[in-house]
Protein backbone atom coordinates (compact mmCIF):
# COMPACT_ATOMS: atom_id res chain seq x y z
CA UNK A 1 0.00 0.00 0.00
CA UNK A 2 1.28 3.17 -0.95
CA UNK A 3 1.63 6.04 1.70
CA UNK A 4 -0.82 8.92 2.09
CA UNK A 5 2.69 11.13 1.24
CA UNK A 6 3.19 8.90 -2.06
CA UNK A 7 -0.39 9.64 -3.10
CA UNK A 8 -0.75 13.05 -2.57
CA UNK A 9 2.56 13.41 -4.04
CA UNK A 10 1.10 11.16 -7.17
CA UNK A 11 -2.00 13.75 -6.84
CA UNK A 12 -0.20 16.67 -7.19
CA UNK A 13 2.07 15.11 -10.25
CA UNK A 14 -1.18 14.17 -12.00
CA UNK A 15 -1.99 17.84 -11.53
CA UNK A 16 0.78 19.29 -13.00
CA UNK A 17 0.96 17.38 -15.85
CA UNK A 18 -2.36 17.93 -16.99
CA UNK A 19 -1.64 21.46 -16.48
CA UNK A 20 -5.20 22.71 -15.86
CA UNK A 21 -5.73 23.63 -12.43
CA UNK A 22 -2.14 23.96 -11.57
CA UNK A 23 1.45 24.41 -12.89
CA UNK A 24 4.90 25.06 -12.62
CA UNK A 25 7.30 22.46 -11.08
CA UNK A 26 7.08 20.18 -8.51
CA UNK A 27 8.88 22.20 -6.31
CA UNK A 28 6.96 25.42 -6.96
CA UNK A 29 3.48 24.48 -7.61
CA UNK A 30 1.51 27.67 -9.21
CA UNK A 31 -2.12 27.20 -8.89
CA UNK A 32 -4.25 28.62 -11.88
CA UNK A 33 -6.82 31.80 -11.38
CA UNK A 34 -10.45 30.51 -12.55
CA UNK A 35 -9.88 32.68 -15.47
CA UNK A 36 -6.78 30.89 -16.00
CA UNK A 37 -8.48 27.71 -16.27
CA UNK A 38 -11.32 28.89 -18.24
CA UNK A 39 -8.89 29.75 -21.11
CA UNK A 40 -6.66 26.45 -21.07
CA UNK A 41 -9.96 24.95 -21.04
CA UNK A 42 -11.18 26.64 -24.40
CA UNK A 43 -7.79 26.45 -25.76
CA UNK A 44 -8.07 22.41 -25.51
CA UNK A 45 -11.49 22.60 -26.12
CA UNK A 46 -10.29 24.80 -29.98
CA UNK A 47 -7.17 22.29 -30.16
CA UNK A 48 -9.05 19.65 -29.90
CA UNK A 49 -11.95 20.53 -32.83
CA UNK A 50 -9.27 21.22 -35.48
CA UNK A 51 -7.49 18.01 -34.49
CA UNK A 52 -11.20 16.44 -35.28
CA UNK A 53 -11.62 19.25 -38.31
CA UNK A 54 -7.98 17.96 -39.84
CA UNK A 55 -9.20 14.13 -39.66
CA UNK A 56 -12.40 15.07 -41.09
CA UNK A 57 -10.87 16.95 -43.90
CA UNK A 58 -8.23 13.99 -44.69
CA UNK A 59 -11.31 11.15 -45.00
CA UNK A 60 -12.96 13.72 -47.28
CA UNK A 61 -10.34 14.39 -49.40
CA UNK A 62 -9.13 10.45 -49.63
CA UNK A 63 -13.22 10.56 -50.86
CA UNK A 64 -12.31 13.12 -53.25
CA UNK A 65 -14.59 15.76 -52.37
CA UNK A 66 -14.08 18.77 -50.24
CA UNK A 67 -17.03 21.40 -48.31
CA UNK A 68 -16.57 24.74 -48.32
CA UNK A 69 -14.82 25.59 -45.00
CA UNK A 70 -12.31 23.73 -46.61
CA UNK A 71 -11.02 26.60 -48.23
CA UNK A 72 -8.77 28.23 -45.79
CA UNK A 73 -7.00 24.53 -45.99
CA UNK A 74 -7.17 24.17 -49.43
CA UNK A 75 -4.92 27.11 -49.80
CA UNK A 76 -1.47 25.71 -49.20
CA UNK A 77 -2.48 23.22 -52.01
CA UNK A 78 -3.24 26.18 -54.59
CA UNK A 79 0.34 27.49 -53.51
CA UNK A 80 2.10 24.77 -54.11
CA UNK A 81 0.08 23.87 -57.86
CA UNK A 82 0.76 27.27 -58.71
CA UNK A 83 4.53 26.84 -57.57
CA UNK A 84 4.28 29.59 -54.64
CA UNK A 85 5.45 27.60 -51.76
CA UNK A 86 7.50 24.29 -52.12
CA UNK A 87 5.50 21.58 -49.62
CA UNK A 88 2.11 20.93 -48.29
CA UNK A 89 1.40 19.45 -44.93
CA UNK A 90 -2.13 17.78 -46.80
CA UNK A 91 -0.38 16.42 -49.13
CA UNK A 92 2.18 14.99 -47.06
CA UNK A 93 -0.54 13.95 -44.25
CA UNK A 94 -2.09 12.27 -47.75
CA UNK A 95 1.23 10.47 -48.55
CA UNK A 96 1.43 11.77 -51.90
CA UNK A 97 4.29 13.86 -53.12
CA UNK A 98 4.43 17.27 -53.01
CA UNK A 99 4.62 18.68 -56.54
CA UNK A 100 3.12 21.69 -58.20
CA UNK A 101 1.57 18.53 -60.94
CA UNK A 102 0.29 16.38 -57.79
CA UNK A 103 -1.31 19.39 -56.34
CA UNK A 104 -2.72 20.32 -58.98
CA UNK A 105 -4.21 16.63 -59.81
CA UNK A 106 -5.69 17.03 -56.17
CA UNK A 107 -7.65 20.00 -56.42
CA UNK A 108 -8.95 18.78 -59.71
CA UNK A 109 -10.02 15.22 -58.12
CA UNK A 110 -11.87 16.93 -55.64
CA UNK A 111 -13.21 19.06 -57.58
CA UNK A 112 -12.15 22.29 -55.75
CA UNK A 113 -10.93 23.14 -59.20
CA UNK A 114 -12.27 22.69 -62.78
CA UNK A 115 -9.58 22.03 -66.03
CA UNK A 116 -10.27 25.54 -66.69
CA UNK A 117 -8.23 26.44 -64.57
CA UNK A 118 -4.45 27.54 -65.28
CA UNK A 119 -1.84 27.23 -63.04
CA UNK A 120 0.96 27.72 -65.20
CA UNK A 121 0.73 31.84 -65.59
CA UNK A 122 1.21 31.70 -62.05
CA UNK A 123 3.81 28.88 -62.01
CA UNK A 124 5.94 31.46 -64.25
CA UNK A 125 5.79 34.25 -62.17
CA UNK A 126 3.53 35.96 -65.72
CA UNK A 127 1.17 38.64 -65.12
CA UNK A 128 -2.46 37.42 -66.17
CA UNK A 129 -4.27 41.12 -65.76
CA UNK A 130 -3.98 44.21 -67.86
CA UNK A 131 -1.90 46.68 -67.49
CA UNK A 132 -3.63 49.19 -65.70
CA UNK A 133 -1.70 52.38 -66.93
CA UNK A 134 -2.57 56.05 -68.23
CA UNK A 135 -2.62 56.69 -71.79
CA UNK A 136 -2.96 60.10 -74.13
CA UNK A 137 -5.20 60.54 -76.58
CA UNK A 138 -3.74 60.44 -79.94
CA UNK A 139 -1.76 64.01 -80.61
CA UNK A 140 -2.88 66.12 -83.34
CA UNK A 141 -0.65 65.85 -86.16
CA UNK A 142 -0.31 65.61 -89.79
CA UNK A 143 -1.03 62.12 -91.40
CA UNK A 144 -1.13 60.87 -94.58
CA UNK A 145 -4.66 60.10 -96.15
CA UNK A 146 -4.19 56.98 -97.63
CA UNK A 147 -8.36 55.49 -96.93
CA UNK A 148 -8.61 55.26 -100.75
CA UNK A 149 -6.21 52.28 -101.03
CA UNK A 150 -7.83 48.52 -100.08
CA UNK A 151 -6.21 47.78 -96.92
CA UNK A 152 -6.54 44.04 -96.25
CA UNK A 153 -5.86 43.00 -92.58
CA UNK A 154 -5.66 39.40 -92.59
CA UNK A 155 -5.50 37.20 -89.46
CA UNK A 156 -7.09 34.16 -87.75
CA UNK A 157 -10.97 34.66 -87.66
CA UNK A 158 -10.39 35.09 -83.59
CA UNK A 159 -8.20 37.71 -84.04
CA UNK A 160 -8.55 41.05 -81.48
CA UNK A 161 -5.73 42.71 -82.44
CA UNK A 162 -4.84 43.24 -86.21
CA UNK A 163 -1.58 45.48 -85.81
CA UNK A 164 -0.93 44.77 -89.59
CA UNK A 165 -2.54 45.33 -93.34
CA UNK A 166 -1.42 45.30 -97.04
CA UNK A 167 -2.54 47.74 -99.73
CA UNK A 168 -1.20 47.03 -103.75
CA UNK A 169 -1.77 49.42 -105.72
CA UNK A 170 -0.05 50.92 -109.13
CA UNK A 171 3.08 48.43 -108.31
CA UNK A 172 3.75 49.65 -105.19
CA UNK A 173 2.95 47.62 -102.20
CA UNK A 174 2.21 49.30 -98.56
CA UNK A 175 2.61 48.07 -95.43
CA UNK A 176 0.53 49.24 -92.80
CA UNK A 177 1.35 48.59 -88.90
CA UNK A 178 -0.51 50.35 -86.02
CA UNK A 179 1.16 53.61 -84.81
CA UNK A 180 1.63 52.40 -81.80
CA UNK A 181 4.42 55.18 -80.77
CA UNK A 182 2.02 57.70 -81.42
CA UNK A 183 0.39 56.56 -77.87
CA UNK A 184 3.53 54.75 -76.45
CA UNK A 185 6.32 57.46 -76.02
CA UNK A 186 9.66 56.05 -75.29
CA UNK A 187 10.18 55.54 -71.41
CA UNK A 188 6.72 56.20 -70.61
CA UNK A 189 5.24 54.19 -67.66
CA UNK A 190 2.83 52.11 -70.52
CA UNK A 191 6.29 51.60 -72.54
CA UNK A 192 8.44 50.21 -69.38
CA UNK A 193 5.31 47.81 -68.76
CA UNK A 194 5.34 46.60 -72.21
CA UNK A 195 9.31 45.88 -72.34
CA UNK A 196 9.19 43.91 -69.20
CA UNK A 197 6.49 41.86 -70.84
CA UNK A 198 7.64 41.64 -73.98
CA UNK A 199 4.55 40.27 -76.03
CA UNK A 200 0.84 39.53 -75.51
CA UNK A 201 0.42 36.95 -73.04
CA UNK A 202 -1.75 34.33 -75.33
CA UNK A 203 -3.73 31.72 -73.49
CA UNK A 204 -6.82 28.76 -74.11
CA UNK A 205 -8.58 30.93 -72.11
CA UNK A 206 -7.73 34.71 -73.44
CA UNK A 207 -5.14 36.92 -74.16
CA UNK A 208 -3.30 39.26 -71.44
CA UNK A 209 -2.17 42.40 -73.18
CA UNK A 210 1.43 43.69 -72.80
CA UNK A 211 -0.43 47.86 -73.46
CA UNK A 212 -3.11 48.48 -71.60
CA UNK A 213 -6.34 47.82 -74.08
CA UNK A 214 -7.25 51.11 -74.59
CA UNK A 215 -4.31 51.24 -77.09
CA UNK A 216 -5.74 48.43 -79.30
CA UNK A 217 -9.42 49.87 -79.02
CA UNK A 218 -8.00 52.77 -80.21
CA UNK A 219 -5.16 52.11 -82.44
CA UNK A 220 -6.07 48.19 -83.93
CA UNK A 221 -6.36 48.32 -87.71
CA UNK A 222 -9.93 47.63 -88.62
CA UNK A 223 -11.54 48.09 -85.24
CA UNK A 224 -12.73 51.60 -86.12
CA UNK A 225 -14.12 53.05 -89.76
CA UNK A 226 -10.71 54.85 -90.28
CA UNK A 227 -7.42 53.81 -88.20
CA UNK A 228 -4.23 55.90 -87.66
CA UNK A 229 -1.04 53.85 -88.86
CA UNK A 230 2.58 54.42 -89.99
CA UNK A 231 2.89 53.25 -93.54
CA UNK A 232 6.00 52.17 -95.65
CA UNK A 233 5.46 52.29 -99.26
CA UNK A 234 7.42 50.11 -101.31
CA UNK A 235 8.29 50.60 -104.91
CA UNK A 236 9.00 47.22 -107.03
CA UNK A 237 10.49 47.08 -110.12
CA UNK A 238 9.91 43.92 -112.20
CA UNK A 239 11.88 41.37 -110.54
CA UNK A 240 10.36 42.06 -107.03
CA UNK A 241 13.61 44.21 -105.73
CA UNK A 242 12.69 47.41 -103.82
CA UNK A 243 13.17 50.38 -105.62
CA UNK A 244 12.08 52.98 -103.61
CA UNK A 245 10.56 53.54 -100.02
CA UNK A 246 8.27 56.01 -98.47
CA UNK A 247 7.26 56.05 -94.86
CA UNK A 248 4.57 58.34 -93.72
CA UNK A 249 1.96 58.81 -90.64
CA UNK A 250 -0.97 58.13 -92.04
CA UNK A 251 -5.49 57.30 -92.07
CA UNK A 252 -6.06 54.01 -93.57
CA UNK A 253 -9.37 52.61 -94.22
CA UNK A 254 -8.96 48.64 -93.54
CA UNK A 255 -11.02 45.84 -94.41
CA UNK A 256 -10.49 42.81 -91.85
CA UNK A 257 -10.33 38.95 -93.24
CA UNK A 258 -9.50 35.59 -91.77
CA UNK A 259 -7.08 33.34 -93.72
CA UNK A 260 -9.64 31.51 -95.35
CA UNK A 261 -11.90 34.00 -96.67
CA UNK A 262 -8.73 35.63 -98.04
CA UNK A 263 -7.94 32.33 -99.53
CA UNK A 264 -11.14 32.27 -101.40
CA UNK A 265 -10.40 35.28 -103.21
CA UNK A 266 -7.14 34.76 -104.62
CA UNK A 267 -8.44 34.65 -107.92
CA UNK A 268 -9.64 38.79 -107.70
CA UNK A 269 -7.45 41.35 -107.59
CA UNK A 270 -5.35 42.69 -105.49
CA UNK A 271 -5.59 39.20 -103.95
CA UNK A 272 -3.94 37.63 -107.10
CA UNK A 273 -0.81 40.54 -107.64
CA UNK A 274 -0.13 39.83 -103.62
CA UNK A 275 0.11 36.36 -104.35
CA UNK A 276 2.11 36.24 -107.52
CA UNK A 277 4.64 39.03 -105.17
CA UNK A 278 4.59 36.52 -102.32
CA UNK A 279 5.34 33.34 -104.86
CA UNK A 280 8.16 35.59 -106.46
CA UNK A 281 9.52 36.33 -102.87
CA UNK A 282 9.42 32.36 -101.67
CA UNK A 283 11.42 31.26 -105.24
CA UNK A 284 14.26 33.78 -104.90
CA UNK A 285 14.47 32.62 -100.32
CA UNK A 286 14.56 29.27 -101.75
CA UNK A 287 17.20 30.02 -104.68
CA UNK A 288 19.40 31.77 -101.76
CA UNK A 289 19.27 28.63 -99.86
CA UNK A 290 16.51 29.19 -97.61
CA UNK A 291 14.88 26.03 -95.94
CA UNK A 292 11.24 25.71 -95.77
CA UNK A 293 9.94 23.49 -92.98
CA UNK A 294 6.38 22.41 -93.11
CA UNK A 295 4.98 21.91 -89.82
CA UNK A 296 1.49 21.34 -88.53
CA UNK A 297 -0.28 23.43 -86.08
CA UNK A 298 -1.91 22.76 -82.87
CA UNK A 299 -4.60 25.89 -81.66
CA UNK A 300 -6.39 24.96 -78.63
CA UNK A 301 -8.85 27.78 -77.14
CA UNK A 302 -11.51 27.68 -74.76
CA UNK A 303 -15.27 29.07 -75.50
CA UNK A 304 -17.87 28.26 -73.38
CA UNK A 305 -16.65 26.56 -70.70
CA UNK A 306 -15.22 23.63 -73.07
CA UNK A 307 -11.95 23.13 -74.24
CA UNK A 308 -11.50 23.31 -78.20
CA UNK A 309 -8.51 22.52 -80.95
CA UNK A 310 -7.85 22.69 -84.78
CA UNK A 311 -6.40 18.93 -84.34
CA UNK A 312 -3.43 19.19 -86.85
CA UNK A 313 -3.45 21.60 -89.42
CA UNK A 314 -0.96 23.35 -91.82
CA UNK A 315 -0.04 26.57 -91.18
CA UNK A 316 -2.09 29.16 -93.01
């Protein structure tokens, strides 16, 4: 039998290490305030729901299916499928590995996310908005008016930002490109932005501008009755060679076609001069040694919440 000194000492060990009503060490014994022990017992009582909340979420994600005050868990996940943290205590808990391609695998079993979604913007540190920048309103000066030529702006029939069109006309062929400079001044805030992106950011899902869009409403070839563009006028003599060049500001009226209604007209004119310049172009690449690989092409888009492609196709 053990003494009444070995169980009160046993008592008071008990005691301490449960912590609740008193603490310290067993030589200093500090007994807790009621306050005291009505926080350590809310603080258990808290501890102890997520511990239940964590198993809970772990069985419903080995279901593959999540609620949605899974969320705020669900987070770490995102980071790591979009590559902005390196591990994930679910995924670990889950046993799987913890890659950005795992992750993202999990979200999309559970349904948390859809295969519209793309991580891979995000993965490469890309921006995926706007640029949200000021920009002038085109400056009053003199311009060329050239709106009695047939500018043709062809493109792909999705195509929301023709920055280029061909006029032919009495031999000489012009070359029309949106003035973009006339918005964009060198070392402006809009042209900084656009050198640290470098191009249009083109996605299945939509395109993320490098200018803010105000510049193609405004300055895309087509998108307006008349458009303001810088023009080079090339003069051809008979073999193709440039004679002569003029380049001038200018108002251009332009008429916008996809690749296969331009196609379908290359039996009218000017359709059939451009194509007899471009033939006469590809023969003298090819007698200078130029190589001409023939590769199919993949477009994939997204419209209407379903995933789309060309399949394989030769380039236009």
């Amino acid at each position: 039998m053990k003494s009444l000194r070995q169980r009160r000492a046993w008592a008071i060990w008990q005691q301490l290490a449960d912590g609740l009503y008193v603490g310290g060490e067993p030589t200093a014994v500090a007994v807790h305030t009621p306050e005291q022990v009505v926080q350590l017992q809310r603080a258990r009582a808290a501890k102890a729901a997520a511990e239940q909340q964590w198993v809970e979420l772990l069985a419903r994600l080995q279901d593959g299916r999540y609620q949605s005050e899974d969320a705020s868990y669900l987070q770490e996940v995102v980071a790591l499928a979009t590559k902005q943290r390196e591990n994930s205590k679910i995924l670990r808990a889950l046993n799987q590995s913890e890659t950005p391609e795992q992750a993202h695998a999990l979200l999309l079993k559970i349904g948390y996310w859809d295969e519209m979604v793309n991580p891979y913007p995000q993965r490469l540190t890309l921006p995926t908005q706007s640029p949200n920048l000021p920009i002038s309103q085109l400056p009053a000066e003199d311009r060329r008016d050239l709106t009695h030529l047939l500018a043709l702006a062809i493109d792909d029939e999705d195509n929301k930002d023709p920055d280029d069109a061909l006029s032919w006309a009495d031999g000489r062929l012009w070359v029309h490109i949106a003035d973009v400079a006339a918005l964009v001044l060198p070392g402006s805030a809009a042209d900084e932005e656009a050198c640290a992106r470098a191009a249009n950011l083109y996605l299945p899902e939509g395109t993320v501008p490098m200018l803010p869009p105000v510049v193609t409403e405004w300055l895309g070839l087509g998108l307006a009755e008349v458009s303001p563009a810088l023009s080079f006028g090339l003069d051809l003599d008979n073999r193709g060679s440039i004679s002569g060049v003029e380049i001038v500001p200018s108002w251009v009226r332009v008429t916008r076609l996809s690749y296969e209604q331009a196609e379908a007209r290359l039996h009218e004119e000017p359709f059939a001069s451009l194509l007899t310049l471009a033939r006469r172009y590809e023969a003298g690449r090819r007698e200078n040694g130029a190589v001409n690989i023939e590769l199919p092409e993949v477009k994939i888009w997204v419209a209407n919440g379903r995933v789309r492609d060309t399949g394989r196709c030769p380039r236009p």
